[in-house]
Protein backbone atom coordinates (compact mmCIF):
# COMPACT_ATOMS: atom_id res chain seq x y z
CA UNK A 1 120.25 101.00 156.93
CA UNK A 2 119.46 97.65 158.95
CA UNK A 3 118.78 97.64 162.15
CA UNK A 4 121.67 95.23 162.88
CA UNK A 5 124.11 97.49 160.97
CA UNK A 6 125.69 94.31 159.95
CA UNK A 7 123.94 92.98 157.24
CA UNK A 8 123.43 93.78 153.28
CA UNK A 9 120.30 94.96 151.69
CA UNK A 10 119.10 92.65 149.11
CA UNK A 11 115.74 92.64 147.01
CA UNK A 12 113.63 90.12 147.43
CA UNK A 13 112.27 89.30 143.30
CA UNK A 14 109.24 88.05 144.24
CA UNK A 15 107.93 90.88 146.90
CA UNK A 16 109.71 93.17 145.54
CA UNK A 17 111.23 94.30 149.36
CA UNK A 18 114.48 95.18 150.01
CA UNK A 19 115.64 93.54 152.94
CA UNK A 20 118.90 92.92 155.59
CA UNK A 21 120.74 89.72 154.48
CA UNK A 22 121.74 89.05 158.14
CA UNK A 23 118.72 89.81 160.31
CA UNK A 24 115.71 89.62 157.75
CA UNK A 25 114.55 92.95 158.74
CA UNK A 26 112.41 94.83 155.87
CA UNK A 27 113.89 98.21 154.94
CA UNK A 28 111.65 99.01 152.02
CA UNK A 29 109.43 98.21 149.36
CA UNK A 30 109.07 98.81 146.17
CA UNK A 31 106.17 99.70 144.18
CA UNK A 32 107.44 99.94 140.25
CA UNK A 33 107.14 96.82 138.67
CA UNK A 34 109.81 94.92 137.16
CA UNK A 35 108.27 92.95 134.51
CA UNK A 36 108.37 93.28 130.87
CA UNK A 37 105.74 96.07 129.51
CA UNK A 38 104.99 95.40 126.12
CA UNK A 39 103.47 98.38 124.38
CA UNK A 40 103.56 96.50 120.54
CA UNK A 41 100.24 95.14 119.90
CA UNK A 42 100.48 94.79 116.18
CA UNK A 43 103.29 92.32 115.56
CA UNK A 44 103.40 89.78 118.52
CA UNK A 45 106.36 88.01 117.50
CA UNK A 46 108.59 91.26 117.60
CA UNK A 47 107.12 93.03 120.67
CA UNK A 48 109.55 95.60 122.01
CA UNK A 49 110.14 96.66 125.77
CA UNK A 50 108.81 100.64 125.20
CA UNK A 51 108.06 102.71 122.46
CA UNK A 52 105.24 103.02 119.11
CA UNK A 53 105.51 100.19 116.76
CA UNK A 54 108.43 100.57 114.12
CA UNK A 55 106.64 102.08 111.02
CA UNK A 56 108.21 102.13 107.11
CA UNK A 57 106.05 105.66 107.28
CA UNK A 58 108.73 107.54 108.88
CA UNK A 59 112.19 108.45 108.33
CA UNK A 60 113.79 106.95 111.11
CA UNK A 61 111.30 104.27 111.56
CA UNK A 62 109.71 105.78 114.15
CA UNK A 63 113.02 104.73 116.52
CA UNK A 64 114.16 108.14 117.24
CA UNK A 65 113.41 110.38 120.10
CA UNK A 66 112.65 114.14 119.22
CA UNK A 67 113.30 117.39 121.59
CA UNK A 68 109.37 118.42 122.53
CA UNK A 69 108.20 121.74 122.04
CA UNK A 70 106.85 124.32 124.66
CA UNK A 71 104.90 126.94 124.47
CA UNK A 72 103.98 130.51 126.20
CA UNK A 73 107.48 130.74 128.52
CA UNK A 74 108.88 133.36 129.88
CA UNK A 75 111.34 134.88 131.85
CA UNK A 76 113.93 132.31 132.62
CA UNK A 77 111.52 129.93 131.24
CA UNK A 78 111.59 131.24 127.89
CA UNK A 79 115.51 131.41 127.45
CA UNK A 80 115.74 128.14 128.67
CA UNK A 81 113.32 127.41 125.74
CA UNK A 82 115.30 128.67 123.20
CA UNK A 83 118.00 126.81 124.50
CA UNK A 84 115.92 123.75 123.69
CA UNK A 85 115.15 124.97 120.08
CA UNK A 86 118.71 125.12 119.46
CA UNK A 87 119.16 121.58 120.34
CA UNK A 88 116.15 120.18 118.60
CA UNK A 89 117.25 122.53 115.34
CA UNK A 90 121.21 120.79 116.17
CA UNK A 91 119.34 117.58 116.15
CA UNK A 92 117.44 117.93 113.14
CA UNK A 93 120.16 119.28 110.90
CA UNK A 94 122.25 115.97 112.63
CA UNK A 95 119.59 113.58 111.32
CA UNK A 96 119.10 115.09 107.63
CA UNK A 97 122.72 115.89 107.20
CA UNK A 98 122.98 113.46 104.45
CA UNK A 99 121.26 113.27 101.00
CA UNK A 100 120.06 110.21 101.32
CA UNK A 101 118.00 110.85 103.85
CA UNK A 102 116.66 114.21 103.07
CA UNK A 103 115.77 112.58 99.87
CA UNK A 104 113.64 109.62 102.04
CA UNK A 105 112.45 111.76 104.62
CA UNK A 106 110.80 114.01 101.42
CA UNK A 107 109.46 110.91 99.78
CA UNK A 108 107.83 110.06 103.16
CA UNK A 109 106.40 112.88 103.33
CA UNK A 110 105.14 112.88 99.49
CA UNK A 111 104.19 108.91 100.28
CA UNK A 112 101.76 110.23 103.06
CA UNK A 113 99.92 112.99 101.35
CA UNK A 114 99.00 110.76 98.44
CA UNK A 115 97.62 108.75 100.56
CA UNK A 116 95.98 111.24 102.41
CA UNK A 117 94.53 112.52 99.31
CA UNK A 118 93.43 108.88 98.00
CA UNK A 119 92.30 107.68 101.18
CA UNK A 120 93.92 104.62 101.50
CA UNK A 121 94.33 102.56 104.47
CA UNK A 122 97.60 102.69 106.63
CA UNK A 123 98.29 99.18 105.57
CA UNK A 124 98.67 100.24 102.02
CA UNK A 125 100.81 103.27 102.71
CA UNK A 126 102.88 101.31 104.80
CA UNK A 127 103.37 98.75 101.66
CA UNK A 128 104.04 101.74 99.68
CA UNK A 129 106.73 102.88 101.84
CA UNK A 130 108.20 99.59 102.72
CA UNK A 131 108.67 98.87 98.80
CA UNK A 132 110.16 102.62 98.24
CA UNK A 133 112.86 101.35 100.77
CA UNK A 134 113.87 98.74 99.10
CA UNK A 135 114.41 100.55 95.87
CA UNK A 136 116.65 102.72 97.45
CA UNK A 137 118.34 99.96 98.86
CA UNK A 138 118.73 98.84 95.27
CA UNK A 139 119.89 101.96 93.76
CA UNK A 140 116.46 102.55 91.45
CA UNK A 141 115.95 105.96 92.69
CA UNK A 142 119.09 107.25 91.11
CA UNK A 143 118.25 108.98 87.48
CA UNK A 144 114.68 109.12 88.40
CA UNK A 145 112.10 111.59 90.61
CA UNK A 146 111.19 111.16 94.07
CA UNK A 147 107.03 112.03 92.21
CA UNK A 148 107.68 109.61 89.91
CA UNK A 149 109.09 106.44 92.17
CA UNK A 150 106.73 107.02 94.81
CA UNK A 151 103.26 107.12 92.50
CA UNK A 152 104.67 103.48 91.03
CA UNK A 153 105.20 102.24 94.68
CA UNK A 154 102.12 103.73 95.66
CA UNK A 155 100.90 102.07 92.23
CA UNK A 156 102.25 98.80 93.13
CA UNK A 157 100.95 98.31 96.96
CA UNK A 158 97.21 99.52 95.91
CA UNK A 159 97.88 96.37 93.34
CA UNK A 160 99.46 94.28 96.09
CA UNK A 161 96.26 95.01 98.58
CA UNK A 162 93.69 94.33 95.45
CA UNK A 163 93.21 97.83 95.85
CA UNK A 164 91.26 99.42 92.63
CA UNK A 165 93.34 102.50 91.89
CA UNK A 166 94.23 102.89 88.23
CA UNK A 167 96.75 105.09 87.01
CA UNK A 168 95.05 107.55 85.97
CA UNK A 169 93.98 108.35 90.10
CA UNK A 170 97.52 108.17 91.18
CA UNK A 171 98.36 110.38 87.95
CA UNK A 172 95.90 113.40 88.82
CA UNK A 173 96.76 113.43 92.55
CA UNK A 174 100.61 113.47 92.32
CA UNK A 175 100.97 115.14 89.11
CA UNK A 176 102.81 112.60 87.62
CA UNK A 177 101.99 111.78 83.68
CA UNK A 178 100.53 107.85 84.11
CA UNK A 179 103.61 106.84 81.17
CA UNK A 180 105.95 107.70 83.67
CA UNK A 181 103.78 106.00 86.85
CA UNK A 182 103.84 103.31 84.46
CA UNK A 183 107.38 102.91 83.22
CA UNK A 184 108.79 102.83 87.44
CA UNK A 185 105.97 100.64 87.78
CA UNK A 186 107.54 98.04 85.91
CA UNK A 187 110.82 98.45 86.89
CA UNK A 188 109.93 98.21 90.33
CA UNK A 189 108.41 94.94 89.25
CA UNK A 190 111.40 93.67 87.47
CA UNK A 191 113.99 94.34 90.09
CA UNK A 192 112.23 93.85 93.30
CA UNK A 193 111.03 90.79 92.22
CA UNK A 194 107.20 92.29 93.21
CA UNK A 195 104.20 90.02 92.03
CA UNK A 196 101.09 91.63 91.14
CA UNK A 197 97.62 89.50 90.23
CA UNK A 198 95.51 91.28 87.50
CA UNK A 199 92.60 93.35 88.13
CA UNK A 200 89.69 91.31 88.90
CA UNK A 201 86.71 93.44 86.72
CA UNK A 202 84.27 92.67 89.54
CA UNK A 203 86.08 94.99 91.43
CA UNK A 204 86.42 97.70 88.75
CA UNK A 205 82.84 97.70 88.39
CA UNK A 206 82.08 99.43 91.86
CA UNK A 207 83.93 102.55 90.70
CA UNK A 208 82.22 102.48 87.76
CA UNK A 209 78.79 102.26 88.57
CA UNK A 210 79.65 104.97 91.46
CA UNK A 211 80.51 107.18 89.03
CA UNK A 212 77.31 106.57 86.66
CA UNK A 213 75.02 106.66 89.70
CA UNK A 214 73.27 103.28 88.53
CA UNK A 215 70.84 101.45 90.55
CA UNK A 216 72.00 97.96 92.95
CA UNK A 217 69.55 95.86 90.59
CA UNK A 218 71.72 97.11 87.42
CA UNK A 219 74.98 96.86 88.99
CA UNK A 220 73.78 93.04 89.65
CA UNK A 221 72.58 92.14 87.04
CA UNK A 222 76.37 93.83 85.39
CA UNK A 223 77.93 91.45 87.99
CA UNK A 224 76.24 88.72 86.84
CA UNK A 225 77.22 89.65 83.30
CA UNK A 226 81.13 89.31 84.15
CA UNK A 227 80.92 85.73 86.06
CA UNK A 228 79.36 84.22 83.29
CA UNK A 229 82.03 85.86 80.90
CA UNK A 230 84.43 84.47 83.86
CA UNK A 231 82.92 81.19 83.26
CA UNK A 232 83.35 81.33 79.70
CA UNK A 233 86.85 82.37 79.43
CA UNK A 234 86.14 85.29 77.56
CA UNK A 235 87.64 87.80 80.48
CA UNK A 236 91.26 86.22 79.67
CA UNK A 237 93.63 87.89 78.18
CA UNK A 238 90.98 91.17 77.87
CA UNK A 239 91.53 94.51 79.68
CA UNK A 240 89.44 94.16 83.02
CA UNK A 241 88.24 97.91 83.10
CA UNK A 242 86.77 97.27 80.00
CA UNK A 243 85.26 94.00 80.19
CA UNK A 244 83.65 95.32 83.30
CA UNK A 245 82.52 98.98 81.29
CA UNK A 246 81.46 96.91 79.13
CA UNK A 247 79.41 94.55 81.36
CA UNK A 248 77.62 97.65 82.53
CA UNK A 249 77.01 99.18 79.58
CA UNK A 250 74.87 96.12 78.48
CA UNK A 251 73.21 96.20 82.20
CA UNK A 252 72.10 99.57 81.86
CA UNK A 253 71.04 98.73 78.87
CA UNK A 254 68.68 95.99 79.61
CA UNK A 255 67.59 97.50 82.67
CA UNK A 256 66.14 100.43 80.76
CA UNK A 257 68.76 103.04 82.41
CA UNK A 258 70.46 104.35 79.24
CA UNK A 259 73.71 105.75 79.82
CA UNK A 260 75.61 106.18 75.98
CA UNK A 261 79.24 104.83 75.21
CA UNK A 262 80.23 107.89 75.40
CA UNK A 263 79.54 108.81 79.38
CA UNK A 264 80.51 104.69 80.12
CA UNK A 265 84.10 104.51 78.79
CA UNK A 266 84.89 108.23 80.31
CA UNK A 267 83.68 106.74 83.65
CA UNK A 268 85.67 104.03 83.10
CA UNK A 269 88.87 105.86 81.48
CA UNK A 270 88.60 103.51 78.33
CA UNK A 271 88.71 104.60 74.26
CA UNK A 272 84.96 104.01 73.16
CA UNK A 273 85.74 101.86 70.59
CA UNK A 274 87.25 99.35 73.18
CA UNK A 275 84.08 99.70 74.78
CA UNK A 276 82.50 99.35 71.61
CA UNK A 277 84.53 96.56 70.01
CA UNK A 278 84.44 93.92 74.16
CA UNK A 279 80.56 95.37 74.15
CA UNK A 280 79.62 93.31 70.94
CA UNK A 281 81.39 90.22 71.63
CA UNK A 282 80.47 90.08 75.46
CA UNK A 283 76.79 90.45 74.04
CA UNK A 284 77.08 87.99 71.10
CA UNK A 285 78.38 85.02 73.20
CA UNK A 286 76.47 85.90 76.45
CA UNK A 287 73.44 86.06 74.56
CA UNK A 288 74.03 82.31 73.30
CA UNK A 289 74.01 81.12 76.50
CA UNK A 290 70.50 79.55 78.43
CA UNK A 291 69.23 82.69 80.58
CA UNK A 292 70.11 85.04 78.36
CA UNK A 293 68.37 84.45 74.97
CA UNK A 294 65.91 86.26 73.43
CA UNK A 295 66.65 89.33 75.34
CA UNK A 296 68.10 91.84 72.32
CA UNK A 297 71.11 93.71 71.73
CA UNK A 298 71.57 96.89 73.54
């Protein structure tokens, strides 16, 4: 109340006091702050007031607030608690009360423990999820699995990110046969308009040699191998996993680490006579070239 009991009390924006419009007396400040406080750090451009940043990784796009959950009441306390769990269980039956969004909310939740299980960066599962939207959006779900759609979106972000995950990967963590991963795979890709590059073999070779437990000087020299097969144009229009299987297979060779067809195109998830049939012709014309002569065949 001012001390003239005439005036108004105003607020003052810049000191943030409320004071008497007639006599200028100060009745109070405040100390909450009235500027904007962004809490989005991720996308600058779409920075929101409060709140986590809106995520394809959860139902409701992480824009819905959720009844907590207490623990170890009692008395009063406690009934008042179960008060609470009736609202949160009203809420959650509200929010999944139609199909549609059961159906998302248990992709979701398939989406993330693939991931889990594959170890694949949040980026990547957010792809995966963002891209599972859409074909729900566009009806593609309909006649199909929820397993089966979300390996081929998974599929198609690890391709998106130049991620090396081959079917096969995605196949023995969800379940799924690959034919299957692979047929949504390329629907996805026909009605969502996705664009995938191909596999780049250098990249293929890492898993490869992992598996093989070769040394850094043979996985070089394999590198090496592929660039000048790059340079040559003989990786177009070949399967990268086993140009690069077969780029190895030669490395080990030369480097005196013998590893047999056999234990190369299992680590690489290739037939052996594809390994057999790209190991002779990557040999025949890299062995032409200057640096490479003279050396033998494997």
């Amino acid at each position: 109340m001012p001390f003239c009991k005439k005036g108004k009390i105003v607020t003052d924006p810049s000191s943030l006091e409320d004071i008497c419009d007639h006599c200028g007396s100060v009745i109070s400040i405040r100390r909450e702050a009235l500027e904007p406080e962004w809490s989005e750090f991720e996308i600058p451009a779409e920075r929101k007031r409060v709140g986590p940043p809106i995520t394809p990784t959860k139902p409701d796009m992480g824009l819905a607030t959720y009844v907590g959950r207490t623990y170890g009441k009692r008395g009063k306390e406690a009934e008042a608690e179960r008060r609470i769990a009736r609202i949160r269980k009203l809420q959650r039956r509200m929010f999944y009360y139609k199909s549609r969004q059961r159906s998302l909310a248990k992709a979701i939740k398939l989406l993330s423990k693939l991931s889990d299980k594959m170890r694949l960066p949040r980026s990547v599962t957010e792809n995966a999820a963002h891209i599972y939207r859409r074909a729900v959006e566009k009806r593609l779900i309909k006649g199909r699995t929820i397993a089966a759609m979300v390996s081929a979106s998974l599929y198609a972000a690890c391709r998106d990110f130049h991620i090396h995950r081959t079917l096969d990967d995605i196949s023995n963590v969800s379940g799924v046969r690959k034919e299957r991963i692979a047929r949504n795979y390329r629907i996805l890709m026909e009605h969502l308009d996705l664009e995938a590059e191909p596999l780049d073999p250098t990249k293929a070779l890492s898993s490869i040699a992992a598996k093989l437990s070769v040394t850094e000087k043979t996985k070089r020299k394999a590198l090496q191998i592929i660039r000048k097969a790059q340079e040559l144009s003989i990786a177009v229009g070949k399967n990268p996993m086993t140009l690069a299987a077969a780029a190895l297979y030669i490395a080990c060779a030369l480097a005196g680490e013998r590893r047999t067809q056999k234990d190369v195109a299992h680590a690489a998830e290739v037939s052996d006579v594809s390994l057999r049939v790209r190991s002779k012709e990557l040999w025949r014309l890299i062995n032409r070239q200057k640096g490479y002569e003279g050396l033998g065949t494997p």
